[in-house]
Protein backbone atom coordinates (compact mmCIF):
# COMPACT_ATOMS: atom_id res chain seq x y z
CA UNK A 1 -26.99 5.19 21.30
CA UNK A 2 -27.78 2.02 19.42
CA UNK A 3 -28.20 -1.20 21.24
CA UNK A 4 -25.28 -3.43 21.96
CA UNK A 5 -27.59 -6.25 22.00
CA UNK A 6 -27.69 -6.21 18.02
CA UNK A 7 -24.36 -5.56 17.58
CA UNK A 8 -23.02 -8.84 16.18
CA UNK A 9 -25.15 -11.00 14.08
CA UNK A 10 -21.98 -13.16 12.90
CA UNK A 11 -19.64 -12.85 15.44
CA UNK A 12 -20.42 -17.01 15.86
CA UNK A 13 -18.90 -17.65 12.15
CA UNK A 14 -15.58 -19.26 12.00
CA UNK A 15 -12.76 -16.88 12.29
CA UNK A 16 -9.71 -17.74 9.45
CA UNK A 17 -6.41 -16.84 8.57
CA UNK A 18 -8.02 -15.43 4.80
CA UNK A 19 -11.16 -15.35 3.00
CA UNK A 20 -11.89 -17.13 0.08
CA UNK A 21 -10.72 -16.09 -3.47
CA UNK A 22 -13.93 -13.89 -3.41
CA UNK A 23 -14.96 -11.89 -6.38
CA UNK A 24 -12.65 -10.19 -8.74
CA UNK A 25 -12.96 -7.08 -10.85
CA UNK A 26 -10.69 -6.47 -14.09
CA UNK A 27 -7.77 -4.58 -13.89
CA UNK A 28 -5.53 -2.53 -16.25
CA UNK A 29 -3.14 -5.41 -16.11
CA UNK A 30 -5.68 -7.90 -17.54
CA UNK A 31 -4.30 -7.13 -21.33
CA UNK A 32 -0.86 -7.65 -20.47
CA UNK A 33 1.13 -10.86 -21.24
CA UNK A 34 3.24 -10.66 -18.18
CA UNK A 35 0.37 -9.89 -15.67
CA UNK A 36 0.38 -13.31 -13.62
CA UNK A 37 -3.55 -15.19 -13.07
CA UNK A 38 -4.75 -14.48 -9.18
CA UNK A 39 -5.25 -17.86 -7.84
CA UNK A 40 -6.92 -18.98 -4.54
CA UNK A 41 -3.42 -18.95 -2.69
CA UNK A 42 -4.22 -16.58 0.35
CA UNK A 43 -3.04 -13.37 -0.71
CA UNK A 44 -1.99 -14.73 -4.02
CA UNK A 45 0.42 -12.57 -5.61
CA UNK A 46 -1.57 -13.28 -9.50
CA UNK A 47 -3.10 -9.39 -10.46
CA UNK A 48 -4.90 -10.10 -13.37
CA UNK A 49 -8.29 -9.39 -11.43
CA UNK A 50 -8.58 -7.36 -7.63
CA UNK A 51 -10.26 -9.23 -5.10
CA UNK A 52 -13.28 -7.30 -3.99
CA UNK A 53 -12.64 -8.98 -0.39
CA UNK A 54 -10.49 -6.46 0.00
CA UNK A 55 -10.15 -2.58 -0.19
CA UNK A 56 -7.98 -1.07 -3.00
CA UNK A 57 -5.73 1.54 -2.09
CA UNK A 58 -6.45 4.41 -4.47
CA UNK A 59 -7.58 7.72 -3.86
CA UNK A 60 -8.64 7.83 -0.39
CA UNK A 61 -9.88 5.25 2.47
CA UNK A 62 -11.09 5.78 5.66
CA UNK A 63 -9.69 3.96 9.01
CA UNK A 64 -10.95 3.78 12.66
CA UNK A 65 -8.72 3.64 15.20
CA UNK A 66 -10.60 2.69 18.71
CA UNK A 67 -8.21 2.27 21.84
CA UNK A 68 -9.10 -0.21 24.63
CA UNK A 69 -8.60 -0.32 27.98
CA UNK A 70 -8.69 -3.26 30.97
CA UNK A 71 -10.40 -2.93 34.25
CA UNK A 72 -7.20 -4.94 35.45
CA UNK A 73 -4.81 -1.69 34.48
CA UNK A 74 -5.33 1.70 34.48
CA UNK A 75 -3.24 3.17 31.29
CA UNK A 76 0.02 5.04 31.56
CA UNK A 77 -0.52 6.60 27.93
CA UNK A 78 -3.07 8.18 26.18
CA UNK A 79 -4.22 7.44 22.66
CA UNK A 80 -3.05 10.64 21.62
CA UNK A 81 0.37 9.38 22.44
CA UNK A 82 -0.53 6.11 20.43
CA UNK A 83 -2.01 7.64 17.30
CA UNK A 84 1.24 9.57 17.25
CA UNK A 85 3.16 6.65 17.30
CA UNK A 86 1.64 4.92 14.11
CA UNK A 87 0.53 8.32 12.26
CA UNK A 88 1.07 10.31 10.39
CA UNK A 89 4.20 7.98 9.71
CA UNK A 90 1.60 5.15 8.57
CA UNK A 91 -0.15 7.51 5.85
CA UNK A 92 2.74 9.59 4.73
CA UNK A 93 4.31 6.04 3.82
CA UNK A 94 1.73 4.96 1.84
CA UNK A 95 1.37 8.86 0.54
CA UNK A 96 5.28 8.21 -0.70
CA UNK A 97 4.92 4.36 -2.10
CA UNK A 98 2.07 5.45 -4.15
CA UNK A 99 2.95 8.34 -6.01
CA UNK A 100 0.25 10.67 -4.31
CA UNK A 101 -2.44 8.36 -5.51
CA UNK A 102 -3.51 7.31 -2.01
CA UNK A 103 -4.46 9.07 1.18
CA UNK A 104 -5.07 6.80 4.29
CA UNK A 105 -7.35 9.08 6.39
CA UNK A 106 -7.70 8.30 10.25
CA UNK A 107 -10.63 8.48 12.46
CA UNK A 108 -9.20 7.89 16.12
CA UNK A 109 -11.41 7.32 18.81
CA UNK A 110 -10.02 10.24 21.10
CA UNK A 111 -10.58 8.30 24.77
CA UNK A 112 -9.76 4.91 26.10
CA UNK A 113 -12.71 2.01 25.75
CA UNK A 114 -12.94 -0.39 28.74
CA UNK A 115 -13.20 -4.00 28.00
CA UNK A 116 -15.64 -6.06 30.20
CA UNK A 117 -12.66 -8.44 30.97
CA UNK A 118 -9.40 -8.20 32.28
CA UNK A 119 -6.62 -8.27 29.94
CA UNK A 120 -5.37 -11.41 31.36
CA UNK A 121 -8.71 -13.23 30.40
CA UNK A 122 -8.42 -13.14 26.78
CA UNK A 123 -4.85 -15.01 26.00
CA UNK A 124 -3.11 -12.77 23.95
CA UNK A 125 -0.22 -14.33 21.96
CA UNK A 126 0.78 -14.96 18.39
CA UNK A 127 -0.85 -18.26 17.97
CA UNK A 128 -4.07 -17.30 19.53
CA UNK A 129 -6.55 -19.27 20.60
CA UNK A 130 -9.68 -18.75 18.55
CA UNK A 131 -12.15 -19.33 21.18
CA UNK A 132 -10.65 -16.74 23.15
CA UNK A 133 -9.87 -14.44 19.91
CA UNK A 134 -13.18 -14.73 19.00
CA UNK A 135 -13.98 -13.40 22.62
CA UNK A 136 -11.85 -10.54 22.38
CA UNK A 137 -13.22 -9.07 19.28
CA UNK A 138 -16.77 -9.84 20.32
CA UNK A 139 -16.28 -8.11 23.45
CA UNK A 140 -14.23 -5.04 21.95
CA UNK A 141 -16.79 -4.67 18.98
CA UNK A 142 -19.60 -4.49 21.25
CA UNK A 143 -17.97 -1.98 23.96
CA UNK A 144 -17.14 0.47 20.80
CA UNK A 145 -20.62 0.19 19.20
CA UNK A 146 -21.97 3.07 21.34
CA UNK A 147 -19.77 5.43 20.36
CA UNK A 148 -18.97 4.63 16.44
CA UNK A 149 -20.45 3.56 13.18
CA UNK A 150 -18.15 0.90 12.09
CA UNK A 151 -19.95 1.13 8.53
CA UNK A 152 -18.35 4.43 8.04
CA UNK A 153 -14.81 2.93 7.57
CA UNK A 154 -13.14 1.05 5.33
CA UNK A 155 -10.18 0.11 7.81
CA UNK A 156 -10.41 -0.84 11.66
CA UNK A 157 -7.77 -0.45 13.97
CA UNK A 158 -8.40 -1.74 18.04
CA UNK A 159 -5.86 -0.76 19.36
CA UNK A 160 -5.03 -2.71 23.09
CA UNK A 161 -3.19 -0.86 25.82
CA UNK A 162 0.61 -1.70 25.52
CA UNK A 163 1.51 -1.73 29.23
CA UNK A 164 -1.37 -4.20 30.45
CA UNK A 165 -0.37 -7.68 32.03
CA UNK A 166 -1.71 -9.73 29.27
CA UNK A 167 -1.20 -7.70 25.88
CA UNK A 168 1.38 -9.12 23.65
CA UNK A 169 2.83 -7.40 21.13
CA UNK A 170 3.90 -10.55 19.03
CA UNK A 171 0.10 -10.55 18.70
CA UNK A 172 -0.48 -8.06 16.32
CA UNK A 173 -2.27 -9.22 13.14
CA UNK A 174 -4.99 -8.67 10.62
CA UNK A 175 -7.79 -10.85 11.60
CA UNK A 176 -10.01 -12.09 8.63
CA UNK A 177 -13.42 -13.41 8.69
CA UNK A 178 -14.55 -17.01 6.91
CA UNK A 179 -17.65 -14.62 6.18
CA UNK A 180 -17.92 -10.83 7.04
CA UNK A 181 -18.82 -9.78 10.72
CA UNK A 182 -22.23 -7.82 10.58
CA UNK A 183 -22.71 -5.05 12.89
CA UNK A 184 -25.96 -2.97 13.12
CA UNK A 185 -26.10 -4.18 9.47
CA UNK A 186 -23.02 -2.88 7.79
CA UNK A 187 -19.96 -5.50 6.74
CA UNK A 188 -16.45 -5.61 8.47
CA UNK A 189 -14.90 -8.17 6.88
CA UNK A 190 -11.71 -7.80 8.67
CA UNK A 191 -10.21 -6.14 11.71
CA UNK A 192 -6.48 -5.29 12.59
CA UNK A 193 -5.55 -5.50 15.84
CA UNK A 194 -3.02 -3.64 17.69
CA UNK A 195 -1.15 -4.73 21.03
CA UNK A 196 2.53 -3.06 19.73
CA UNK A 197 4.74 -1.41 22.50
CA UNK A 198 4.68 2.03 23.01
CA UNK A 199 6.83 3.13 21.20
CA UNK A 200 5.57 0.29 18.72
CA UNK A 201 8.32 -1.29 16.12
CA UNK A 202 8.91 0.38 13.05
CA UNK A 203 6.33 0.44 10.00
CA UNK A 204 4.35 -2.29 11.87
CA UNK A 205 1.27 -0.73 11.37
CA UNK A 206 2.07 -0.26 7.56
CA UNK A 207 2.64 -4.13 7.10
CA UNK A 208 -0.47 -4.63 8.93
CA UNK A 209 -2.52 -2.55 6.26
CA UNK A 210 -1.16 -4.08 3.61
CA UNK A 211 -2.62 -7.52 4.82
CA UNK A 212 -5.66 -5.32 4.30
CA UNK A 213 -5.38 -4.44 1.07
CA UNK A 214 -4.26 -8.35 0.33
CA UNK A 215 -0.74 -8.38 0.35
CA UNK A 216 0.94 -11.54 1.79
CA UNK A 217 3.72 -12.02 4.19
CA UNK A 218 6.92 -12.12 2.27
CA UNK A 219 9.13 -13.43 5.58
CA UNK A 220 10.11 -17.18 5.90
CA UNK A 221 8.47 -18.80 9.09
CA UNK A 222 10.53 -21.17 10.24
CA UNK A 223 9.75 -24.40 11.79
CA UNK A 224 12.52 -23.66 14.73
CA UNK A 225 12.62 -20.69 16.50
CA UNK A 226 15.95 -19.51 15.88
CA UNK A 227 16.30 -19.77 12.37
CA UNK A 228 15.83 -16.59 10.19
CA UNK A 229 12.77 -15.11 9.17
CA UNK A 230 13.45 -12.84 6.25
CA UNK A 231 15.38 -15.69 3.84
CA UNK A 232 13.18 -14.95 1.02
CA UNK A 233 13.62 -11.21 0.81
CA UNK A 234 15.69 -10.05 3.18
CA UNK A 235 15.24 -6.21 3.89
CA UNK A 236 13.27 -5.90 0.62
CA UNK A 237 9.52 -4.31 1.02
CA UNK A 238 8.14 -3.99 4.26
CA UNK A 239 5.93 -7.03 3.59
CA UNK A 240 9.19 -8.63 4.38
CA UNK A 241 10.43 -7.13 7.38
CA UNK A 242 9.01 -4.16 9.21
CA UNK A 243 12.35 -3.58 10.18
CA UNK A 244 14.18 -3.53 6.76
CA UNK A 245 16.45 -0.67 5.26
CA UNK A 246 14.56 -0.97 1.83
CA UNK A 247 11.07 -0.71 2.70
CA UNK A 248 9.20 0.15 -0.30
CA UNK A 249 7.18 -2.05 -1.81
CA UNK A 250 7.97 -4.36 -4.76
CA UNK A 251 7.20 -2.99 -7.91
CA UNK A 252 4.53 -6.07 -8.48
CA UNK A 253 2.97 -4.93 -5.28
CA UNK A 254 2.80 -1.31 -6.68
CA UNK A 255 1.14 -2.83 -9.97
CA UNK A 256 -1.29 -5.18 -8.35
CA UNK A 257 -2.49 -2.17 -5.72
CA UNK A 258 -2.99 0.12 -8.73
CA UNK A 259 -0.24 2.54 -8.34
CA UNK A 260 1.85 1.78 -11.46
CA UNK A 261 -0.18 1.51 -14.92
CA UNK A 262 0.80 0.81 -18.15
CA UNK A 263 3.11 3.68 -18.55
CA UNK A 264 5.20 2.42 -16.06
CA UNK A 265 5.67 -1.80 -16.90
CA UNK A 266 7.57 -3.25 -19.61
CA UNK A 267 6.43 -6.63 -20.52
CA UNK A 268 9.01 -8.68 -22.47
CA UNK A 269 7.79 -10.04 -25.48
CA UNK A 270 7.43 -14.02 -25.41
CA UNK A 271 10.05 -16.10 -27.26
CA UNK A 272 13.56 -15.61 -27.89
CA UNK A 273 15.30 -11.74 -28.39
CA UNK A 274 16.55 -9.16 -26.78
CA UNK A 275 15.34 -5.73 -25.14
CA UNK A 276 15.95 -2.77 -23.39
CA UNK A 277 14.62 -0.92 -20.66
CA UNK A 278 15.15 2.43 -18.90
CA UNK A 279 14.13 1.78 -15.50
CA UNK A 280 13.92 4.73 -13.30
CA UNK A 281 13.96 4.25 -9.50
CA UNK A 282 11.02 2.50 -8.05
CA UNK A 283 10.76 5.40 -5.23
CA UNK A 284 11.43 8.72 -7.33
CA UNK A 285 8.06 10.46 -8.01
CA UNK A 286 5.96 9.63 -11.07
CA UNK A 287 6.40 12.22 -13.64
CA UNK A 288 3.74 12.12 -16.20
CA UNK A 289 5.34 14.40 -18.38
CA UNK A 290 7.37 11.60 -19.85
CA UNK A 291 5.00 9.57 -20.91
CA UNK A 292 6.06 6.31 -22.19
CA UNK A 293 9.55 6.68 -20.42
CA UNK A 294 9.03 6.52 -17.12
CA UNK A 295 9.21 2.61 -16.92
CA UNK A 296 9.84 1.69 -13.10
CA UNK A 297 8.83 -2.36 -13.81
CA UNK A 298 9.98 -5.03 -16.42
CA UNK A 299 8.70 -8.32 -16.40
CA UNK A 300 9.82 -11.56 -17.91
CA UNK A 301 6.65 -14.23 -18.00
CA UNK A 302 8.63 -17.58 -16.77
CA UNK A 303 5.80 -19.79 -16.96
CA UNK A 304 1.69 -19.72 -16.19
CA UNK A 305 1.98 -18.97 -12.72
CA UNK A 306 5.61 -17.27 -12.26
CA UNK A 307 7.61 -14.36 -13.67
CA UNK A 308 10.94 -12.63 -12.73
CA UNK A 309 10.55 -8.65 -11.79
CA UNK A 310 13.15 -6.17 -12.50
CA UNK A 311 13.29 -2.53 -10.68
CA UNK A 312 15.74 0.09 -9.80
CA UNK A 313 16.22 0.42 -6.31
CA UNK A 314 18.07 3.68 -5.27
CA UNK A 315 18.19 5.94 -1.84
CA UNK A 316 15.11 8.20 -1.76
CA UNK A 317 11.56 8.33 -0.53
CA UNK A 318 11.13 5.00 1.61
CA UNK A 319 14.54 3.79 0.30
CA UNK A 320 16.19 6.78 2.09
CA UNK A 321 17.97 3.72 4.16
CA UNK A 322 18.45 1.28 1.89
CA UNK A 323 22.14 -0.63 1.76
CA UNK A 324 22.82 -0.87 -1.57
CA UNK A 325 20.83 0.56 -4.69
CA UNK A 326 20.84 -1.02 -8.59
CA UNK A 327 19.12 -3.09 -10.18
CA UNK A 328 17.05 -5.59 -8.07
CA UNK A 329 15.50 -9.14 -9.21
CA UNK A 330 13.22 -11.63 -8.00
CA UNK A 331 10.75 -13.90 -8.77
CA UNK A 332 7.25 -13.99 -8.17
CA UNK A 333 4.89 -16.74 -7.79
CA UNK A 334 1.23 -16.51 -7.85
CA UNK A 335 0.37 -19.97 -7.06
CA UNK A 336 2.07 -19.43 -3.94
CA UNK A 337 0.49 -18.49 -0.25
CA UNK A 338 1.21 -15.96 1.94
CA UNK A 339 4.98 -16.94 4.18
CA UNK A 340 5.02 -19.55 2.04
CA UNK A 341 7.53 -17.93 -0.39
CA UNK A 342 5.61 -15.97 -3.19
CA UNK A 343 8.54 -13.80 -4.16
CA UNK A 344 12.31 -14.30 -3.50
CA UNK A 345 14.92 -11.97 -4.33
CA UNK A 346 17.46 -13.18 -6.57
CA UNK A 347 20.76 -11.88 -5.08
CA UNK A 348 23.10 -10.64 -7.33
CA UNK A 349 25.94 -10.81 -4.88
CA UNK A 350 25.65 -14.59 -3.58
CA UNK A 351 29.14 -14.63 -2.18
CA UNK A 352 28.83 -11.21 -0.05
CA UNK A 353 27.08 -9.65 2.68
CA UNK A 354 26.61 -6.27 3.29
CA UNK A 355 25.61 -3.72 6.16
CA UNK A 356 25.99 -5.88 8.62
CA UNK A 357 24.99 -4.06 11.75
CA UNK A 358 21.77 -2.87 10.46
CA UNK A 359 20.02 -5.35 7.95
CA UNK A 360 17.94 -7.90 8.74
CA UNK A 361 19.97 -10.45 6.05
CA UNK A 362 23.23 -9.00 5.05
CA UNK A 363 23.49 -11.94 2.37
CA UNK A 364 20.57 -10.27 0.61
CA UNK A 365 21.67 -6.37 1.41
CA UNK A 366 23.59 -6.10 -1.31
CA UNK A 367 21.25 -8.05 -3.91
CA UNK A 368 20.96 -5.40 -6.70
CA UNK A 369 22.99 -5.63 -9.96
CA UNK A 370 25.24 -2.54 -10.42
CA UNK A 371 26.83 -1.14 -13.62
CA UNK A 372 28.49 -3.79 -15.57
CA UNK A 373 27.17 -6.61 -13.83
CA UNK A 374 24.47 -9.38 -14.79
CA UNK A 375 22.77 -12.50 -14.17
CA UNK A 376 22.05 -15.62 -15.95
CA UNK A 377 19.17 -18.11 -14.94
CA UNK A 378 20.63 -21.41 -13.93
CA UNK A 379 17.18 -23.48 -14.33
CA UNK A 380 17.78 -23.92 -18.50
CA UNK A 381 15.34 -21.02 -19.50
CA UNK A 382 18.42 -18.97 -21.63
CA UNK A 383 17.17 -15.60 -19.63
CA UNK A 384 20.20 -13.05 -18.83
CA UNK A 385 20.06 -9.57 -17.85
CA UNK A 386 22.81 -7.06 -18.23
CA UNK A 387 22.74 -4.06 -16.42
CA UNK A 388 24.70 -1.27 -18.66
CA UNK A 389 25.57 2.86 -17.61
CA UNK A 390 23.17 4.88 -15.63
CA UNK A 391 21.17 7.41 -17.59
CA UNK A 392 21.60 11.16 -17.58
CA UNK A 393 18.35 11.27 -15.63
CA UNK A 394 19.33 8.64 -12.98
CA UNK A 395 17.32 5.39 -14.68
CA UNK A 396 19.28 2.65 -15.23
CA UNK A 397 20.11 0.50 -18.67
CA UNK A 398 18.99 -2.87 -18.26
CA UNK A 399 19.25 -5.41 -21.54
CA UNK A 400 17.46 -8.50 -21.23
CA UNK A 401 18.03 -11.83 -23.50
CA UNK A 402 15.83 -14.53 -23.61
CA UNK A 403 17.01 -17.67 -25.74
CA UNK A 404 13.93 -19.88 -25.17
CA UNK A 405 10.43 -18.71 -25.28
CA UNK A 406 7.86 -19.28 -22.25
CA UNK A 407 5.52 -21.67 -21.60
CA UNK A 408 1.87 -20.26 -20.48
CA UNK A 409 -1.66 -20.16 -21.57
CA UNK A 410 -1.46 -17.46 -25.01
C-alpha cells in the first residue's frame, strides 16, 4: 500500500474548463484540402493535427471506474448495479460509431470508497465552486490511491453515490487540469466525474468520454434558463444532446477521432464545378471490400476556418431511433469553442417540425434532404447541393455545385 501522503504533487495547480492547445501529432487528414486547421478554441473542431492532451480513440483504451461513498449515507446500490447502468451500453456505443476500430475496456473498482467528508461538505452543483471541486477530487484521489494505480488507465471515472444528500446529477462533467495532476508520479490530466441518478440519463456517460477524447459540447447554453439548449443541432450526435434520437456522431467527429480515413471523405475540389458523391449511411458498417466507394463524408472548404459537411443519415446502428433519415448538412467551424456553436445543422425543412413527442428540437428532426430535394447557400458563395435517387446499395446521390471558388490558405 503506497502512501497517501505522496499522492498529489499538483493537486494545488489551477483547475480549468480545458487545457491549452498542447502538442499536436499529424494526421491522415493533414494532405487534404478540406481538413480544417485545429486552433486554440477549447475543443476546436480544426483536425489537421490530434492534440496529444488528449487520448485518441483507436484500438483499445483503458478506463477506471472507482465508486465513492459518504460517511453521511450509507448506499442503497452497489457499484455493480452502477457499472451496469453505464456499461456495456457506454463501450458497445463507441464499438458501433467506430466501425470496430475501438474497444473502451473498463476497470471498475468492485466496492464502495468512503470519502473523509460528508457529501454535503463538498457543494456539488453544475457551476461548482473550485475551491471546493478542487477538495473533492483531492480527497477522492487520495482515498482511492491505496487500492489502484491510476497510471494504469487512460480514462478515470469517480463515480459519487446517486442517492446521497448532496450529489447532484447536473454536476456531471469532465474536469480538466491547467497542468496534469501527478500521482505517485504518473500523469492524469483529466478526470470525469460521475454523480448521474441511478438509473443515470441516457448516453451520459458516452458524451462525457467524448470530452475526453476532445470533442466539444455541440448544445446552445443559454443565458436564461428556459430557453433551449440543443438550437445548434438539435438531436444530431450525442455531443448535442444525450437524449437525442440520432446519436451518432458527426461524420467530422468520426474523421477527427480517426475512424473514417481517406477511403471514406470526399473533398470537393476548390473553385467553381460540379461533383458527385455516393454517400453511404454514416452508421452502416465499413466495408473495405469497396474500396474507394464507400464514401460516408463530403466536404466543401467554405473558407480558412469553416466548411459545410455532408452525410447520409439513415435508421441503423446508433441511428436505430432517429426521426427522419437523408441527407444531413451543417457547418463546421474550427475557430469556434466548445457550446459556443462549432457546428450547426443546416435544416433542410425550415418550415416543419417533426416527431414531436420525442425529439429534443422538432424544427431540426426532420433536417435531412430527401430524394429530389436541395439546398442553396444564401450567404453569396454559389454552393447548392442536390440530392438525386438512392442507390441499389442504399447510398445516396448527392451532386454538389459550386459557382465561386473558396477563399483559404492553398
Amino acid at each position: 500500500m503506497r502512501r497517501t501522503a505522496s499522492v498529489l504533487t499538483s493537486l494545488t495547480a489551477i483547475i480549468g474548463t480545458g487545457l491549452v492547445a498542447g502538442p499536436a501529432t499529424a494526421t491522415a487528414a493533414t494532405a487534404y484540402p478540406c481538413a480544417l486547421p485545429r486552433t486554440d478554441a477549447h475543443h476546436s473542431e480544426g483536425l489537421d493535427t490530434w492534440n496529444t492532451s488528449y487520448a485518441r480513440p483507436v484500438q483499445s483504451l483503458d478506463a477506471l471506474m472507482v465508486f465513492l461513498s459518504f460517511p453521511d449515507w450509507k448506499p442503497f446500490v452497489t457499484p455493480g448495479e452502477l457499472v451496469a447502468d453505464h456499461f456495456p451500453a457506454t463501450s458497445d456505443f463507441f464499438a458501433r460509431a467506430s466501425y470496430g476500430r475501438f474497444d473502451l475496456r473498463l476497470h471498475p473498482v468492485r466496492n464502495w470508497i468512503e470519502m473523509p467528508a460528508d457529501s454535503s461538505a463538498y457543494g456539488i452543483q453544475r457551476d461548482w465552486d473550485s475551491g471546493l471541486r478542487s477538495a473533492f477530487l483531492r480527497d477522492a484521489v487520495a482515498a482511492a490511491n491505496p487500492r489502484v494505480d491510476f497510471g494504469d488507465y487512460d480514462i478515470v471515472y469517480l463515480v459519487a453515490d446517486p442517492d446521497a444528500p448532496g450529489v447532484n446529477s447536473d454536476a456531471t462533467k469532465v474536469v480538466n487540469f491547467d497542468e496534469p495532476m501527478q500521482v505517485d508520479g504518473s500523469q492524469v490530466p483529466r478526470i470525469v466525474t460521475v454523480f448521474e441518478r441511478h438509473p443515470p440519463d441516457r448516453h451520459v456517460l458516452a458524451h462525457e468520454t467524448g470530452h475526453v477524447f476532445d470533442l466539444p459540447d455541440l448544445y446552445h447554453r443559454p443565458e436564461e434558463g428556459n430557453a433551449d439548449w440543443d438550437t445548434h443541432v438539435g438531436d444530431w450526435d450525442l455531443m448535442g444532446s444525450q437524449f437525442g434520437l440520432a446519436p451518432e456522431p458527426f461524420g467530422w467527429h468520426k474523421w477527427k477521432l480517426g475512424w473514417l480515413g481517406p477511403r471514406n471523405v470526399d473533398c470537393v475540389r476548390p473553385g467553381p464545378g460540379t461533383s458527385w458523391h455516393t454517400l453511404r449511411p454514416l452508421s452502416a458498417p465499413l466495408e473495405p471490400w469497396r474500396g474507394e466507394g464507400d464514401t460516408r463524408l463530403a466536404v466543401v472548404r467554405t473558407g480558412p476556418f469553416d466548411a459545410i459537411a455532408i452525410e447520409a443519415r439513415a435508421p441503423m446502428g446508433n441511428d436505430s431511433g432517429l426521426c427522419r433519415g437523408g441527407v444531413l448538412l451543417y457547418r463546421v467551424r474550427a475557430d469556434t469553442a466548445s457550446a459556443d456553436g462549432p457546428i450547426q445543422v443546416i435544416d433542410g425543412h425550415p418550415d416543419s417540425r417533426a416527431c414531436v413527442r420525442n425529439s429534443v428540437y422538432p424544427p431540426l428532426a426532420d433536417a435531412p434532404l430527401g430524394v429530389g430535394e436541395s439546398y442553396a447557400s444564401d450567404d453569396g458563395g454559389g454552393l447548392r447541393v442536390e440530392v438525386g435517387e438512392p442507390a441499389v446499395d442504399g447510398g445516396w446521390g448527392v451532386k454538389i455545385t459550386r459557382e465561386e471558388g473558396p477563399v483559404w490558405p492553398g
